[in-house]
C-alpha atoms as a PDB file:
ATOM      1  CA  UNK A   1       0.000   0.000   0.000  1.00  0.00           C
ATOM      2  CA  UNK A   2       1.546   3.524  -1.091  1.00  0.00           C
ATOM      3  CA  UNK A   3       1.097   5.845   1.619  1.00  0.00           C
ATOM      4  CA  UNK A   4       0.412   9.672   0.076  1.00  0.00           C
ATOM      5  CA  UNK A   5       3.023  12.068   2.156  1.00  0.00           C
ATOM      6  CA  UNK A   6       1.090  15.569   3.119  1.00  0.00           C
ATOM      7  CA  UNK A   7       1.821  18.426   0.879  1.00  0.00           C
ATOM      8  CA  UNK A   8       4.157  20.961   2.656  1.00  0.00           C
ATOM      9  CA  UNK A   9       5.299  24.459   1.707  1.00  0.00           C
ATOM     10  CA  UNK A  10       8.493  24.346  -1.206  1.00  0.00           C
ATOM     11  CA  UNK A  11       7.499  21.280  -2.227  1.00  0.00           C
ATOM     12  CA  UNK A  12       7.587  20.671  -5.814  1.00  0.00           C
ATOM     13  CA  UNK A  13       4.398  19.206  -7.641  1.00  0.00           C
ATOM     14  CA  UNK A  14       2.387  19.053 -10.610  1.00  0.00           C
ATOM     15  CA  UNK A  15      -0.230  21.149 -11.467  1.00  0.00           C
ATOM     16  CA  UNK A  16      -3.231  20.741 -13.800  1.00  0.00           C
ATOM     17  CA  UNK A  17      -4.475  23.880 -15.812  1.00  0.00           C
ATOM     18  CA  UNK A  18      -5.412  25.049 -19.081  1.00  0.00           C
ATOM     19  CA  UNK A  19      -3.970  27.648 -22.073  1.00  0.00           C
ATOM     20  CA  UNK A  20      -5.722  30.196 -23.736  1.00  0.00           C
ATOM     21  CA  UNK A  21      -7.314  27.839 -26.458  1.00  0.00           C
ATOM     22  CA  UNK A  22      -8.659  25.603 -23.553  1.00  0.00           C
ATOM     23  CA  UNK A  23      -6.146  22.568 -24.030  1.00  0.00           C
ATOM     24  CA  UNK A  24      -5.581  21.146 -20.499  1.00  0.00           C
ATOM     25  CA  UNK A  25      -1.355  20.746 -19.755  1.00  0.00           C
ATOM     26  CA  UNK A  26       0.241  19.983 -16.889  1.00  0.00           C
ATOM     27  CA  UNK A  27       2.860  22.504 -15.252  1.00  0.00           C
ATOM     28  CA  UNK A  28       5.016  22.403 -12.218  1.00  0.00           C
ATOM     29  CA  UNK A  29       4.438  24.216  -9.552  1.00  0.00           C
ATOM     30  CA  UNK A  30       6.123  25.405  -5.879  1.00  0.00           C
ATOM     31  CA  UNK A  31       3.312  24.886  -3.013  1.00  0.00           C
ATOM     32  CA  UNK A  32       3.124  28.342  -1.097  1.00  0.00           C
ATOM     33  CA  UNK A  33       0.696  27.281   1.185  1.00  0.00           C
ATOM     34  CA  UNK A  34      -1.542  24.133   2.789  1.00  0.00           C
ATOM     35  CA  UNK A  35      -4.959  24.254   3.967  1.00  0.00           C
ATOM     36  CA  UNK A  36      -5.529  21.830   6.580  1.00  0.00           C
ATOM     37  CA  UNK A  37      -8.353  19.473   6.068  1.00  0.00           C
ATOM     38  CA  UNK A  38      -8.791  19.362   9.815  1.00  0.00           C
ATOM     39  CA  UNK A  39      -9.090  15.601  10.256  1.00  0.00           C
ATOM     40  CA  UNK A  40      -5.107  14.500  10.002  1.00  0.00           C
ATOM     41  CA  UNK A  41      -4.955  13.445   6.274  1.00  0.00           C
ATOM     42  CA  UNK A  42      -3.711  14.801   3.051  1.00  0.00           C
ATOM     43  CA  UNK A  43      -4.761  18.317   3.285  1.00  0.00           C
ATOM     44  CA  UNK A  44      -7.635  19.595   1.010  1.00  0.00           C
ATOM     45  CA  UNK A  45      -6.051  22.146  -0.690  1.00  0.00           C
ATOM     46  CA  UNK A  46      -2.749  24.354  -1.383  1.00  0.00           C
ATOM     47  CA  UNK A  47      -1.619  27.644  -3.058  1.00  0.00           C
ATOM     48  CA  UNK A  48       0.742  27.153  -5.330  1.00  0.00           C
ATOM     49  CA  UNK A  49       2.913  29.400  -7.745  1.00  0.00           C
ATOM     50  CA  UNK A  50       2.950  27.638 -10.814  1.00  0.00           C
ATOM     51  CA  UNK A  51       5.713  27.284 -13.651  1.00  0.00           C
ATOM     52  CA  UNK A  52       4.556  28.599 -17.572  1.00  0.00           C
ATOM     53  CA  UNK A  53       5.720  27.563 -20.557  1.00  0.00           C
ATOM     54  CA  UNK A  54       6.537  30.958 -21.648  1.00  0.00           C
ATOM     55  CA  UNK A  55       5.268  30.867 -25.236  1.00  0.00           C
ATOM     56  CA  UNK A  56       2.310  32.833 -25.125  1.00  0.00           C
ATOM     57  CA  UNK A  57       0.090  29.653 -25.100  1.00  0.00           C
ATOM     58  CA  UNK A  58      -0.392  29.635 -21.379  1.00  0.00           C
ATOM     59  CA  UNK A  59      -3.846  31.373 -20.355  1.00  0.00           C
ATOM     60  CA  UNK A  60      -1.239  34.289 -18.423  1.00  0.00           C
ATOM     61  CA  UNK A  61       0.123  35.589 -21.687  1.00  0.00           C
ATOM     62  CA  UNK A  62       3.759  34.448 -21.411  1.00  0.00           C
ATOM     63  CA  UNK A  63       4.584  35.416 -17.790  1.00  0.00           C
ATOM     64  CA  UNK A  64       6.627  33.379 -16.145  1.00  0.00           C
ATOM     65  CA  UNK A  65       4.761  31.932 -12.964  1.00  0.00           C
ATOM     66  CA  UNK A  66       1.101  32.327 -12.212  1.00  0.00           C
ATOM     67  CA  UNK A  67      -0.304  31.882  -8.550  1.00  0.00           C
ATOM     68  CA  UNK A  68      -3.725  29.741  -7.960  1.00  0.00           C
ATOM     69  CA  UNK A  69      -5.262  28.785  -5.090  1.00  0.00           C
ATOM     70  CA  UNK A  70      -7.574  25.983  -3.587  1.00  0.00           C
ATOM     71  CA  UNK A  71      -5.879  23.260  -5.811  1.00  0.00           C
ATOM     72  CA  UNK A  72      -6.944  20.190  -4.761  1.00  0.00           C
ATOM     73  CA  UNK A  73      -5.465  16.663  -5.010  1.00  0.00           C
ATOM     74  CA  UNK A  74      -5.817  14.751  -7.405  1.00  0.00           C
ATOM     75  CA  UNK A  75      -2.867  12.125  -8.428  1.00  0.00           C
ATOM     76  CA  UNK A  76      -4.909  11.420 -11.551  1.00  0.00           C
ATOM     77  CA  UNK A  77      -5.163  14.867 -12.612  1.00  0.00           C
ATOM     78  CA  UNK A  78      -7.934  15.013 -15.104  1.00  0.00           C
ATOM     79  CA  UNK A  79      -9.433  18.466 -13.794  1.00  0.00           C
ATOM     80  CA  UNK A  80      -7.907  21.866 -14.027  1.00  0.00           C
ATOM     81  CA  UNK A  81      -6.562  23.073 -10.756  1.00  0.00           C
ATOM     82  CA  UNK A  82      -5.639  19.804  -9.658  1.00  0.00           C
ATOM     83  CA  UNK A  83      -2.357  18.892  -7.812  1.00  0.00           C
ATOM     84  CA  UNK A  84       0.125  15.613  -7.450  1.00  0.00           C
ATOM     85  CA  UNK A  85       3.110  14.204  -6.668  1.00  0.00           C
ATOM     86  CA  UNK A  86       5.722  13.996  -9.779  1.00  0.00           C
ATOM     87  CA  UNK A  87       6.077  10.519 -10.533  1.00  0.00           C
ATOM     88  CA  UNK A  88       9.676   9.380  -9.412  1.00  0.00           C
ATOM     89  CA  UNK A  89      11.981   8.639 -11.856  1.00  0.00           C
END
């Protein structure tokens, strides 16, 4: 059984979130802050600053980093504004 470690601030994961033409990619991204889900377990959600492409095709025009908050978990990450861990390689 894989145990999921809680989410802490600096830590590195991946993001879920969508360009300007709607395409869903997946970005990394810095966790900034946790939101306790008051019961012990993997926290509900976290701030993150996340880690564009650059290229213009991002929905922030090119900037480099764009903050979001409330991501939630999701190690499957088929929704925008979902988090995980990065697979280890």
């Amino acid at each position: 059984m894989t145990v999921t470690p809680p989410p802490s601030i600096g830590r590195i994961v991946h993001v879920c979130t969508t360009t300007k033409a709607g395409d869903i990619v997946l970005r990394p991204a810095i966790i900034v802050r946790v939101w306790p889900d008051g019961s012990g377990g993997v926290a509900s959600y976290v701030n993150v600053q996340i880690f564009m492409d650059g290229d213009g095709s991002d929905s922030n025009d090119g900037i480099g980093t764009q903050w979001k908050s409330s991501a939630t978990y999701d190690p499957d990450l088929k929704n925008p504004l979902t988090w995980c861990w990065p697979p280890r390689v």
